[in-house]
C-alpha atoms as a PDB file:
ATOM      1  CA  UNK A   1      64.922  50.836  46.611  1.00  0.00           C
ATOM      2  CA  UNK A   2      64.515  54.645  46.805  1.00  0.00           C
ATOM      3  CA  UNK A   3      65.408  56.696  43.327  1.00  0.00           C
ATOM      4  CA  UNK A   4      68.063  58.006  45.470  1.00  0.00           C
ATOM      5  CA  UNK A   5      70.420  55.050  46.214  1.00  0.00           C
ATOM      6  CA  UNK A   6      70.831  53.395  43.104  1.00  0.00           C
ATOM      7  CA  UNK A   7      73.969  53.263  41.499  1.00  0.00           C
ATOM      8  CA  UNK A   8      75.097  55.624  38.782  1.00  0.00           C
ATOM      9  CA  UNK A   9      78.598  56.770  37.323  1.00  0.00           C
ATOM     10  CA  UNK A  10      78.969  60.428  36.278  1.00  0.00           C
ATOM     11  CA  UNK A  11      80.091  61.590  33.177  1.00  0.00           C
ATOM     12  CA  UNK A  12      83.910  61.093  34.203  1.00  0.00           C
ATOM     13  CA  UNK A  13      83.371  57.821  35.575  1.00  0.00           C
ATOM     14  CA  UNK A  14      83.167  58.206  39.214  1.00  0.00           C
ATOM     15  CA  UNK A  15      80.528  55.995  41.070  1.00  0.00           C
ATOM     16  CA  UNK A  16      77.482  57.400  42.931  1.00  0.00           C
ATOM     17  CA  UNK A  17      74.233  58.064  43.553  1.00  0.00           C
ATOM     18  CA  UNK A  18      72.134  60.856  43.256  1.00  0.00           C
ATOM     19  CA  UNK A  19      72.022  60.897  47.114  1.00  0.00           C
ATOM     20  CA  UNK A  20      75.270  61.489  46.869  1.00  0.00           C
ATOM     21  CA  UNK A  21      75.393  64.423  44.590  1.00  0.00           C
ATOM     22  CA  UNK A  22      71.999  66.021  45.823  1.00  0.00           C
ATOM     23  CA  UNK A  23      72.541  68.909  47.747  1.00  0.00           C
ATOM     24  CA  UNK A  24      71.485  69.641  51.055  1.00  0.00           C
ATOM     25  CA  UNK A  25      68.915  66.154  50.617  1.00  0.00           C
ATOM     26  CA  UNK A  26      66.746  68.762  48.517  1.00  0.00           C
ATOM     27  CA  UNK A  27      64.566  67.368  45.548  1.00  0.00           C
ATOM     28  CA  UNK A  28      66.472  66.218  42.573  1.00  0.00           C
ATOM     29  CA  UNK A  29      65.129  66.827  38.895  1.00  0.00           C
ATOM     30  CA  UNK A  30      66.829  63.885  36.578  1.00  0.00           C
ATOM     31  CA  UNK A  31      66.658  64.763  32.768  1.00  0.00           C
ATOM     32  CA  UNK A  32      67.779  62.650  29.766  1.00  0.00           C
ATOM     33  CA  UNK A  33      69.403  65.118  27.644  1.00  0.00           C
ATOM     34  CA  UNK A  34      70.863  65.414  24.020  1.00  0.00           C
ATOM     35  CA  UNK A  35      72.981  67.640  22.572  1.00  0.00           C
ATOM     36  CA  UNK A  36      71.799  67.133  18.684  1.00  0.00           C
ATOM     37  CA  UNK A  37      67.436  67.335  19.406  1.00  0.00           C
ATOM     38  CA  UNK A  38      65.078  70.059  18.951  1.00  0.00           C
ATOM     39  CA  UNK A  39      64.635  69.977  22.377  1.00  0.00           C
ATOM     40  CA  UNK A  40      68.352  71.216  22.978  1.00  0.00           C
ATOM     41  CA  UNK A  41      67.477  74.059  24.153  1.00  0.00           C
ATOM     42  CA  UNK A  42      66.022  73.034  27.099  1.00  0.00           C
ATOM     43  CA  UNK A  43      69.524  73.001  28.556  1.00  0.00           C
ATOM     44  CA  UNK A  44      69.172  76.922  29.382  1.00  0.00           C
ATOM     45  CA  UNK A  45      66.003  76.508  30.940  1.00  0.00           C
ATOM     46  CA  UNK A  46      67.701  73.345  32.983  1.00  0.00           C
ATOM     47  CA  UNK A  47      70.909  75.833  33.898  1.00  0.00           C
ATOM     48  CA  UNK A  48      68.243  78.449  34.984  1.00  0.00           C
ATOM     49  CA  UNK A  49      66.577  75.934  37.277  1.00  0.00           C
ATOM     50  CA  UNK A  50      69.977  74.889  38.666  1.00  0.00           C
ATOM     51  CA  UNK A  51      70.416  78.671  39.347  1.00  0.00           C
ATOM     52  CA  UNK A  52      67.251  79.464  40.802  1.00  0.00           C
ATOM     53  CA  UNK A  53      66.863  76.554  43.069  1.00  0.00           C
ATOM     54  CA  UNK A  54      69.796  75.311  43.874  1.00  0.00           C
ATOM     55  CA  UNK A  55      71.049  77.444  46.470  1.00  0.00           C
ATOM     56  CA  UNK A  56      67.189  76.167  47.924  1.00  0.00           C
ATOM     57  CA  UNK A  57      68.484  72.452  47.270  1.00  0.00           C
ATOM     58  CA  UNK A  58      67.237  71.193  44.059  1.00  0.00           C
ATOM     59  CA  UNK A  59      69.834  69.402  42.417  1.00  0.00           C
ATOM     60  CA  UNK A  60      69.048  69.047  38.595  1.00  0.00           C
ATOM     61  CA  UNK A  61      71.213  66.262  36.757  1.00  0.00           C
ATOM     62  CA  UNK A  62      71.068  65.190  32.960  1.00  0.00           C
ATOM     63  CA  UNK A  63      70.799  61.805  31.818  1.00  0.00           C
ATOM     64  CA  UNK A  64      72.759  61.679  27.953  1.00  0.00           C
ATOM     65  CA  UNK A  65      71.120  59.555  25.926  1.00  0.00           C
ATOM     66  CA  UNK A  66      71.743  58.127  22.446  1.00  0.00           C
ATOM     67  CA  UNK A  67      68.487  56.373  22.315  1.00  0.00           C
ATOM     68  CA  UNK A  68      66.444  58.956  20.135  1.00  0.00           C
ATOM     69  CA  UNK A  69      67.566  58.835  16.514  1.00  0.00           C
ATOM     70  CA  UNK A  70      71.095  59.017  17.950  1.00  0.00           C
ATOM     71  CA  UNK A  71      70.834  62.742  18.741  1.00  0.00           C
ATOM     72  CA  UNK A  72      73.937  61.733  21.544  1.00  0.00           C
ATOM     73  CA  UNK A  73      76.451  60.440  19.535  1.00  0.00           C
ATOM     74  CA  UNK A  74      79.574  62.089  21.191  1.00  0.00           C
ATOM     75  CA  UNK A  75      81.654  60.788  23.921  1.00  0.00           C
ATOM     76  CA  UNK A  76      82.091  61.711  27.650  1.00  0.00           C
ATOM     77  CA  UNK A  77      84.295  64.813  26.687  1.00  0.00           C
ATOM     78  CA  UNK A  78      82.412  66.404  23.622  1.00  0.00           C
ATOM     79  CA  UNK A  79      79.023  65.924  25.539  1.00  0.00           C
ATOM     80  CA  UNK A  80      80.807  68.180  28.720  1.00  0.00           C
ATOM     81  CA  UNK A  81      82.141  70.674  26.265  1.00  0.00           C
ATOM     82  CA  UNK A  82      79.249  70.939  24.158  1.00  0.00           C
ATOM     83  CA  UNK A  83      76.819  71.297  27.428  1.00  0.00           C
ATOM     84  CA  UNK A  84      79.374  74.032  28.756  1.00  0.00           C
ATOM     85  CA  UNK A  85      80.325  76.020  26.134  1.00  0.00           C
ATOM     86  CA  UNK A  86      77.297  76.293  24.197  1.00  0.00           C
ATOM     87  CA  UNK A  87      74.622  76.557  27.412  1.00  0.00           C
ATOM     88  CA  UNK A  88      77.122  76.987  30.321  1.00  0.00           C
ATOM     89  CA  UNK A  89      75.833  74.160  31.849  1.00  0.00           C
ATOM     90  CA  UNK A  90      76.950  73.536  35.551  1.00  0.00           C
ATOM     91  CA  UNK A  91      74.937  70.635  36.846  1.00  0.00           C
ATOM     92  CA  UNK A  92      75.905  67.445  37.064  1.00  0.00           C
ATOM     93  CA  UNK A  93      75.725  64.981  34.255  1.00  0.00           C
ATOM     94  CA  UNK A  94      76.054  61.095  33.962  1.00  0.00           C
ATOM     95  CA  UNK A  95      77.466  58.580  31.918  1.00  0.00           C
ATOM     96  CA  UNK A  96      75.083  58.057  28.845  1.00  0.00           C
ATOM     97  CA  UNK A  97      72.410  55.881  29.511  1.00  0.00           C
ATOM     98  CA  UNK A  98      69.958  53.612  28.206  1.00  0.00           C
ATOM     99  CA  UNK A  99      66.370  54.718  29.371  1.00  0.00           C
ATOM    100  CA  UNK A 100      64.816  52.286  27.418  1.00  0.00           C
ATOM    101  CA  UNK A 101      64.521  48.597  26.563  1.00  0.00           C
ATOM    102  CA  UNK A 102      65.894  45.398  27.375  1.00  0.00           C
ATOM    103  CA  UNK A 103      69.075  47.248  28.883  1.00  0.00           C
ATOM    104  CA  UNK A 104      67.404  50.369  30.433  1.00  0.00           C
ATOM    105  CA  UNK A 105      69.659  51.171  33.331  1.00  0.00           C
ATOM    106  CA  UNK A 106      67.734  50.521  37.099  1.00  0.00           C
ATOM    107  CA  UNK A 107      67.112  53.823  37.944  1.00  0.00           C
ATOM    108  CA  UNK A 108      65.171  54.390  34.804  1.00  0.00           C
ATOM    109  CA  UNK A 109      63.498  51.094  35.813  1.00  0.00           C
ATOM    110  CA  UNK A 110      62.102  52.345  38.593  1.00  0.00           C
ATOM    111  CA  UNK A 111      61.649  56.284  37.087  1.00  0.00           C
ATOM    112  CA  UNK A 112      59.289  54.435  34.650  1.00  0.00           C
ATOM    113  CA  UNK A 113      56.795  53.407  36.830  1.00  0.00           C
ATOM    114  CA  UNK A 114      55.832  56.567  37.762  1.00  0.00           C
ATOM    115  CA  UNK A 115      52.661  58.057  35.809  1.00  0.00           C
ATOM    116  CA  UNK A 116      52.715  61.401  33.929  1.00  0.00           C
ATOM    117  CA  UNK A 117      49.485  63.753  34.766  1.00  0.00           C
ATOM    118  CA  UNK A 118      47.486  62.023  32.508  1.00  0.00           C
ATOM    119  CA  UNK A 119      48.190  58.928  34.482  1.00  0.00           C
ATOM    120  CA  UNK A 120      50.545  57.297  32.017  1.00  0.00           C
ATOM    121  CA  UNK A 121      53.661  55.798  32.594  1.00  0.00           C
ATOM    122  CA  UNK A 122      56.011  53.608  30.703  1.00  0.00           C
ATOM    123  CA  UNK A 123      59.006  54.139  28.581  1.00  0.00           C
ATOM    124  CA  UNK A 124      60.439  57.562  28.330  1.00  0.00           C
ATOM    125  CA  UNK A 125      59.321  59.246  24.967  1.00  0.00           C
ATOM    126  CA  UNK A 126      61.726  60.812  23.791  1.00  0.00           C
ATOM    127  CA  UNK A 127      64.874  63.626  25.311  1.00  0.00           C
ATOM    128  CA  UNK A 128      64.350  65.785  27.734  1.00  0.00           C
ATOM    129  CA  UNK A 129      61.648  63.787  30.009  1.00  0.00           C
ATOM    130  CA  UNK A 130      62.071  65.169  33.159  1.00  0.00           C
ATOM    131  CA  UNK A 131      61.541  63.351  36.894  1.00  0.00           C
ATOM    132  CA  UNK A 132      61.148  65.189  40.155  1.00  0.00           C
ATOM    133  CA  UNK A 133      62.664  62.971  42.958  1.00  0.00           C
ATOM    134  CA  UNK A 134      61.633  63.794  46.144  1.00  0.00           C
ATOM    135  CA  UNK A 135      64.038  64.272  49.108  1.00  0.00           C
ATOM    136  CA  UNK A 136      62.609  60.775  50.569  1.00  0.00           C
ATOM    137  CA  UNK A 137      63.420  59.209  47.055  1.00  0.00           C
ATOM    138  CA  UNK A 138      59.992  58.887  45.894  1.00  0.00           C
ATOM    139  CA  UNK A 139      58.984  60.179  42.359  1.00  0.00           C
ATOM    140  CA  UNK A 140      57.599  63.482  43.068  1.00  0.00           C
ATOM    141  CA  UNK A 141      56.228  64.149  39.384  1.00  0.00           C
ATOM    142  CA  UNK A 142      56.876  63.008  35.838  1.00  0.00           C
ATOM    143  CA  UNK A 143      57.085  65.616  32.830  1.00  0.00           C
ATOM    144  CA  UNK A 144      57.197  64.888  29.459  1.00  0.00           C
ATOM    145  CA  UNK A 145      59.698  66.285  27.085  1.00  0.00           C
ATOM    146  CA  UNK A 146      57.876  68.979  25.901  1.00  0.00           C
ATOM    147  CA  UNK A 147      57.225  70.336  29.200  1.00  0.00           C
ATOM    148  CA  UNK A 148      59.823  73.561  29.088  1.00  0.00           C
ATOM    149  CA  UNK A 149      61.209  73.982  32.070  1.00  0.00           C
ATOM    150  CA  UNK A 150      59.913  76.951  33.461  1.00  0.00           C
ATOM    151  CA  UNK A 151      56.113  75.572  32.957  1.00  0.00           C
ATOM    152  CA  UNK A 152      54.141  76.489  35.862  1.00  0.00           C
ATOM    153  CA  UNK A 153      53.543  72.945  36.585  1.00  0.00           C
ATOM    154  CA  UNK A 154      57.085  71.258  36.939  1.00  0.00           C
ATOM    155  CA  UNK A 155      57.888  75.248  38.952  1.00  0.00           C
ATOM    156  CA  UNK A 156      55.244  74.519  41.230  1.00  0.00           C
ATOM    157  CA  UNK A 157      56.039  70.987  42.019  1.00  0.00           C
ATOM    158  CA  UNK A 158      59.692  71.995  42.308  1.00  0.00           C
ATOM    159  CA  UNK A 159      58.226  74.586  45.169  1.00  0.00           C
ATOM    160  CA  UNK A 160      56.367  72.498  46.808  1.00  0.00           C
ATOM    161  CA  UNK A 161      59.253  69.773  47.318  1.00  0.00           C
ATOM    162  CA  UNK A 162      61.401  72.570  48.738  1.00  0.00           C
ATOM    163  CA  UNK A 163      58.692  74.670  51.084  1.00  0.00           C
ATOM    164  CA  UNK A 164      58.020  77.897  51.580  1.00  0.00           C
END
């Protein structure tokens, strides 16, 4: 099954897929955010990318999730006014999520498998892993949480999903 067609519920509890909520069937980046990690910040450097690329068709959408020393502890509503008020975050978010373990949700079951660019893949590591899903559902690139999102790298894969 493609990245693209499996079933997920956005933050207010609507079924989809990120076929679905793509735009224009342009590359989608999928993100597991939380509002209470060092990595935070990340969210303006998300919103940026939203900005930049998605009148090109990227479609970036976070992922909450409580799994990292509980750094997303707040329900549906506090986690879409703490993303828009305090980054003025726009893009689409889901339902939290468990991208982990014994109850890791299927589309982080199959975002798993694919291998970072040291060749490693495996259970997210921690917030703000990012996956670039290809417009034919494939994963396009794995970045790991550290990875800001302007780095050349994930910029440059972005680019090439989208063409010239």
């Amino acid at each position: 099954m493609s990245a693209l067609d499996v079933p997920v519920t956005t933050l207010q509890g609507q079924s989809t897929t990120l076929r679905e909520i793509a735009k224009a069937s342009g590359p989608v980046l999928v993100v597991n955010v939380a509002s209470k990690c060092g990595l935070t910040p990340q969210y303006e450097g998300l919103e940026q990318l939203a900005k930049d690329y998605g009148p090109r068709g990227l479609t970036v959408v976070g992922v909450p999730s409580n799994q990292f020393a509980g750094q997303e502890p707040g329900s549906a509503e506090e986690i879409q006014a703490f993303c828009s008020t305090t980054y003025g975050v726009t893009f689409p978010l889901l339902a939290k999520t468990e991208v982990n373990g014994e109850e890791r949700h299927p589309l982080y079951v199959l975002l798993a498998q694919a291998p970072d660019s040291d060749g490693q893949a495996g259970d997210v590591q921690w917030n703000f892993e990012k996956f670039l899903v290809a417009p034919d559902g494939s994963v396009a690139g794995r970045f790991r949480p550290k990875t800001p999102p302007q780095a050349p790298e994930l910029v440059e894969a972005i680019e090439g999903l989208l063409g010239a």
